[in-house]
PDB file of N, CA and C in Angstrom:
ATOM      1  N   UNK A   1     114.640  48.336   7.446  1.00  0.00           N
ATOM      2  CA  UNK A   1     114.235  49.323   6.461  1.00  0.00           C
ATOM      3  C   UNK A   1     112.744  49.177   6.179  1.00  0.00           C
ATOM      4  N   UNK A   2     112.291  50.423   6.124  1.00  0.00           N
ATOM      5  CA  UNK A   2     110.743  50.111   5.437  1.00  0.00           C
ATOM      6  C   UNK A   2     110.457  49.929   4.247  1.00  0.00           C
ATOM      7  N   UNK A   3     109.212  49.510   4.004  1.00  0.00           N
ATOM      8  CA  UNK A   3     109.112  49.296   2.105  1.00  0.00           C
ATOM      9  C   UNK A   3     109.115  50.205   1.746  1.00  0.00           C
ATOM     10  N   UNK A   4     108.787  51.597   2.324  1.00  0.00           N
ATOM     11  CA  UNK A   4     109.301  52.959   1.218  1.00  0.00           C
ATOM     12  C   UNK A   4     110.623  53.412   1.231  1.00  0.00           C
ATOM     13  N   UNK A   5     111.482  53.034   1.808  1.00  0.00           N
ATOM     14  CA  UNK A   5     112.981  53.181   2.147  1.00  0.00           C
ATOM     15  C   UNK A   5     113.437  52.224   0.736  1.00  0.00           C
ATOM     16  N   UNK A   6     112.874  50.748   1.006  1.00  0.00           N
ATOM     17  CA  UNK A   6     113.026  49.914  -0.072  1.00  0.00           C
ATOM     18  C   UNK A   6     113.022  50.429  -1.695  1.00  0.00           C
ATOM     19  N   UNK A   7     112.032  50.797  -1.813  1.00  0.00           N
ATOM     20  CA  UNK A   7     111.354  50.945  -3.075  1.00  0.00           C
ATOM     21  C   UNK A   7     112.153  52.120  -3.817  1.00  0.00           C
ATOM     22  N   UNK A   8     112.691  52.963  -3.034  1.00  0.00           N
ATOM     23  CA  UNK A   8     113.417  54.483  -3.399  1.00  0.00           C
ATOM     24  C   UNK A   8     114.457  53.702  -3.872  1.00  0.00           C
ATOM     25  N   UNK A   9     114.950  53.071  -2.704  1.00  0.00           N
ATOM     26  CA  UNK A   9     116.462  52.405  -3.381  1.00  0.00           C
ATOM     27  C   UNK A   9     116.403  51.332  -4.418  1.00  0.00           C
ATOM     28  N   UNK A  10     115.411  50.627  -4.864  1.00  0.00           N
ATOM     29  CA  UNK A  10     115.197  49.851  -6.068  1.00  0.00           C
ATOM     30  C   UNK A  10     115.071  50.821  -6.911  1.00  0.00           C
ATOM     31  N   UNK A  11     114.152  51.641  -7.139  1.00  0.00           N
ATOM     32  CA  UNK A  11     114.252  53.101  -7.976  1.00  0.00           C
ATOM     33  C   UNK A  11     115.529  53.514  -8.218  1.00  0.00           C
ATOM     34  N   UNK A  12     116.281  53.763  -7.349  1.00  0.00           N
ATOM     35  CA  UNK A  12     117.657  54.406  -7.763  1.00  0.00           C
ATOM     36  C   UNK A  12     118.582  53.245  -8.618  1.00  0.00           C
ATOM     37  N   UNK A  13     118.271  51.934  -7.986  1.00  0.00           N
ATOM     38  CA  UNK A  13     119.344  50.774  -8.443  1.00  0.00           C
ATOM     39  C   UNK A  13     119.100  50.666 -10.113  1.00  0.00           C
ATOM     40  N   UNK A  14     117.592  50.694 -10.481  1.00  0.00           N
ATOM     41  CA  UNK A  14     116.688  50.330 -11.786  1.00  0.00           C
ATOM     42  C   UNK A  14     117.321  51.110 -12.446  1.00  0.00           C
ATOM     43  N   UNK A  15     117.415  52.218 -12.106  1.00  0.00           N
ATOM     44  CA  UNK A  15     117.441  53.828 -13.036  1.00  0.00           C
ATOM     45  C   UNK A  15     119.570  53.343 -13.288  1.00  0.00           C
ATOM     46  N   UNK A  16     120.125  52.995 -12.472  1.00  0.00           N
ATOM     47  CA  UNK A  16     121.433  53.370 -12.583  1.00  0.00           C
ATOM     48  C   UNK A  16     122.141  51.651 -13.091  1.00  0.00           C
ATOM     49  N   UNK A  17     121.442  50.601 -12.757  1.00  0.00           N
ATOM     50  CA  UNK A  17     121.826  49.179 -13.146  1.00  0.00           C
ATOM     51  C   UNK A  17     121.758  48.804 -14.577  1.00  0.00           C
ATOM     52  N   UNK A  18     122.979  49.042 -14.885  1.00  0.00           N
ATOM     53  CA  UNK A  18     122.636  48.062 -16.323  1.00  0.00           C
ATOM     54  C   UNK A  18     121.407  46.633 -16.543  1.00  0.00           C
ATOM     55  N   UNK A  19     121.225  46.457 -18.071  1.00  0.00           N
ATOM     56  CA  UNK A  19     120.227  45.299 -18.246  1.00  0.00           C
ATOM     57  C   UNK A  19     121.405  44.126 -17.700  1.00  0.00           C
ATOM     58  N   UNK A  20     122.340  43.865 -17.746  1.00  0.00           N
ATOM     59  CA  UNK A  20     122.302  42.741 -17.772  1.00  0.00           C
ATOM     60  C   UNK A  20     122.367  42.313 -15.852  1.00  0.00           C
ATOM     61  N   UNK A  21     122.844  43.592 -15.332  1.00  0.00           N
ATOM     62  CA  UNK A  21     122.936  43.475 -13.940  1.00  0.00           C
ATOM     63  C   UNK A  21     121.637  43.053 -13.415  1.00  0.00           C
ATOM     64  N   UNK A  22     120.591  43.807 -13.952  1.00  0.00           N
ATOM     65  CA  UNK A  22     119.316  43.528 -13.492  1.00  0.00           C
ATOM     66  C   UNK A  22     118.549  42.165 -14.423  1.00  0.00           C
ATOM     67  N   UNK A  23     118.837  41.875 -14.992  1.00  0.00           N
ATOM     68  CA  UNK A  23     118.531  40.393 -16.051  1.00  0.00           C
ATOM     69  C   UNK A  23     119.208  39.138 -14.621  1.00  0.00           C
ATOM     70  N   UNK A  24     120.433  39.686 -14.032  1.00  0.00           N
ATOM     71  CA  UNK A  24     121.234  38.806 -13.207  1.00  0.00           C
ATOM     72  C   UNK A  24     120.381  39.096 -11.678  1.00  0.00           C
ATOM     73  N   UNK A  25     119.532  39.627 -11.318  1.00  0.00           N
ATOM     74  CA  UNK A  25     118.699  39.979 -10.093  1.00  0.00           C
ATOM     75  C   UNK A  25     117.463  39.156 -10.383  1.00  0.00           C
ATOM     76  N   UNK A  26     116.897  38.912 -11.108  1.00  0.00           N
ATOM     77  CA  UNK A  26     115.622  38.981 -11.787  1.00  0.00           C
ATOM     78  C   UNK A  26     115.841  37.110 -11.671  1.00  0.00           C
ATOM     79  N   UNK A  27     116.762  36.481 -12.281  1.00  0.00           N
ATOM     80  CA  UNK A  27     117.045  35.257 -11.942  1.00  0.00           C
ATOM     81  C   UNK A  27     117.764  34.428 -10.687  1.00  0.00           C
ATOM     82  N   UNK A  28     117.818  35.653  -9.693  1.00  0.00           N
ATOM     83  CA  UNK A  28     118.114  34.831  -8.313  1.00  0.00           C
ATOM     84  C   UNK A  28     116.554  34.540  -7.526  1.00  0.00           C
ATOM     85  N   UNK A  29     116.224  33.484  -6.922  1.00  0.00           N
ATOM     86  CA  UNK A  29     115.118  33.154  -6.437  1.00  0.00           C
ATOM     87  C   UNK A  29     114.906  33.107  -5.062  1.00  0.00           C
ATOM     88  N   UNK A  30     115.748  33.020  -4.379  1.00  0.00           N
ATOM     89  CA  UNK A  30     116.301  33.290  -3.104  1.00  0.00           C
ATOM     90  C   UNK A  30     116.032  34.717  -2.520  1.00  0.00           C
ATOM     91  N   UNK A  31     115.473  34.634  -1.411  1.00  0.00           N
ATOM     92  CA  UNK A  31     115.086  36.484  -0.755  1.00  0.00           C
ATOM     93  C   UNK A  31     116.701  36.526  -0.406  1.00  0.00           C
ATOM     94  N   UNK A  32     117.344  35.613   0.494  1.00  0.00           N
ATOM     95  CA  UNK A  32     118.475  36.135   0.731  1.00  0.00           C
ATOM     96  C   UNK A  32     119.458  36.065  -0.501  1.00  0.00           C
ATOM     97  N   UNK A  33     119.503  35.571  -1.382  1.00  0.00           N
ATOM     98  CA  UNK A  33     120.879  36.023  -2.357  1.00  0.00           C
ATOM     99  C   UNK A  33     119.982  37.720  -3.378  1.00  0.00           C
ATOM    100  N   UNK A  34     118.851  38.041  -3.051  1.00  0.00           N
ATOM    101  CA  UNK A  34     118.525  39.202  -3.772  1.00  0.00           C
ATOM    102  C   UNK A  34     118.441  40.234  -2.606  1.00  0.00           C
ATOM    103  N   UNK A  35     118.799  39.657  -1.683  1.00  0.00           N
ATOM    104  CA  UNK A  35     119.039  40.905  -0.201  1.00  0.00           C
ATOM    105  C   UNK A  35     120.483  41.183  -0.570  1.00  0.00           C
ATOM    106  N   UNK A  36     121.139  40.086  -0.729  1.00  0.00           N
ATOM    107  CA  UNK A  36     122.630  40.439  -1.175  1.00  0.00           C
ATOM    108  C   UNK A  36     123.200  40.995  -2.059  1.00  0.00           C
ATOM    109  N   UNK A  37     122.207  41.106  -3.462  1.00  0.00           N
ATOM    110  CA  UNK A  37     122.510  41.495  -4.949  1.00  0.00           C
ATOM    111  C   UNK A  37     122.375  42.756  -4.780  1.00  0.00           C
ATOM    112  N   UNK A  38     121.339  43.164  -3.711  1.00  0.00           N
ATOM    113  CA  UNK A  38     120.782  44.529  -3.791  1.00  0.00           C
ATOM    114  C   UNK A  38     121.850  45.801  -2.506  1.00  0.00           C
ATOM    115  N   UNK A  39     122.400  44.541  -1.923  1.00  0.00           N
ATOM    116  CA  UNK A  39     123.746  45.041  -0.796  1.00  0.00           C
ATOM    117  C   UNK A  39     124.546  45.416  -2.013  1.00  0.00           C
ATOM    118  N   UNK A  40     124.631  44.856  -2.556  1.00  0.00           N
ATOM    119  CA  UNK A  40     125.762  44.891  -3.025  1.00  0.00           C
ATOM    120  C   UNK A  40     126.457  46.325  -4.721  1.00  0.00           C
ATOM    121  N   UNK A  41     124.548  46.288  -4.605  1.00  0.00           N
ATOM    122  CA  UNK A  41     124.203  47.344  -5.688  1.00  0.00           C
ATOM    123  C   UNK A  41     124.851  48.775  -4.841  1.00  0.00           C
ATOM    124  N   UNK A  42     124.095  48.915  -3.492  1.00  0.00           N
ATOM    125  CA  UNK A  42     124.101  49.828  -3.387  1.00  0.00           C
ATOM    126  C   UNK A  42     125.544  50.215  -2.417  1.00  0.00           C
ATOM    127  N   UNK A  43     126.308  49.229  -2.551  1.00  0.00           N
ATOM    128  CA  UNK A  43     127.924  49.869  -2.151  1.00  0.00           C
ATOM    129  C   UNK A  43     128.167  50.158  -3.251  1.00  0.00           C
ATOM    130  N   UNK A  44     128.078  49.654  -4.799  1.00  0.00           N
ATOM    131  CA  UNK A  44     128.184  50.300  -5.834  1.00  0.00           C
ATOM    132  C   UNK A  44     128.174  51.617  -5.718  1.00  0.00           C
ATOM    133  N   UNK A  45     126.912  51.753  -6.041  1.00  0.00           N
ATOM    134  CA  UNK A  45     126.589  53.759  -5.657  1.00  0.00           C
ATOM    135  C   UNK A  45     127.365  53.788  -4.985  1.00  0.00           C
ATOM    136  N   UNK A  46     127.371  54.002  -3.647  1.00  0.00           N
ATOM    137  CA  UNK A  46     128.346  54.471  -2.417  1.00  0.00           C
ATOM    138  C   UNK A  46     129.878  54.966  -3.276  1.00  0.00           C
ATOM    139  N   UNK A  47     130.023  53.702  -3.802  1.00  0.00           N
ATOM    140  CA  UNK A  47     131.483  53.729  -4.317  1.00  0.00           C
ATOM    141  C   UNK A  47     131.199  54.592  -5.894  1.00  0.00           C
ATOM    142  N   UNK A  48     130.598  54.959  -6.425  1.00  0.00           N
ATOM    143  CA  UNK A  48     130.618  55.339  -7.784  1.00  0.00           C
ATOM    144  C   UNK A  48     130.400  54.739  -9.076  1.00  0.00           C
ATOM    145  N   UNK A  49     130.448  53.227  -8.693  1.00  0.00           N
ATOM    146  CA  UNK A  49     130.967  52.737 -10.009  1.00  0.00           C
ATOM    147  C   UNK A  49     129.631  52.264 -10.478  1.00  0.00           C
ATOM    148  N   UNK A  50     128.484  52.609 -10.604  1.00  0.00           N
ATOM    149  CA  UNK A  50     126.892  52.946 -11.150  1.00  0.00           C
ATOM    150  C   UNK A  50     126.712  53.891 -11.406  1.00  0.00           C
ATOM    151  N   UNK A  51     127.101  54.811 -12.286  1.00  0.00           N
ATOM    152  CA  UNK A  51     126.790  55.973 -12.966  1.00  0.00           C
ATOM    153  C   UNK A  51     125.721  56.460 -12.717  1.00  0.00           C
ATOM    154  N   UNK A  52     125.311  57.856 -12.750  1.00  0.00           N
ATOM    155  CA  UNK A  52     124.205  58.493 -12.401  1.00  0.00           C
ATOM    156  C   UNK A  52     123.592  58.918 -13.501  1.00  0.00           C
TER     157      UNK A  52
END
């Protein structure tokens, strides 16, 4: 993915992630467990359950 591919989908995650979901991103330090947080956001969307 490119960083503007990236950045749209952090945009969408920000706008639709609760605080505490993103309070719980913000304290992983790891690139790979916040590659995963952010997998995992966006099967959310996919699936619905992140409100629009």
């Amino acid at each position: 993915m490119t960083d503007k591919e990236l950045n749209k989908i952090a945009d969408l995650i920000n706008e639709r992630a609760t605080f505490a979901e993103l309070a719980e991103f913000k304290h992983l330090e790891q690139r790979e467990d916040r590659a995963a947080w952010v997998k995992n956001q966006i099967a959310k969307l996919d699936k619905g359950e992140i409100l629009p």
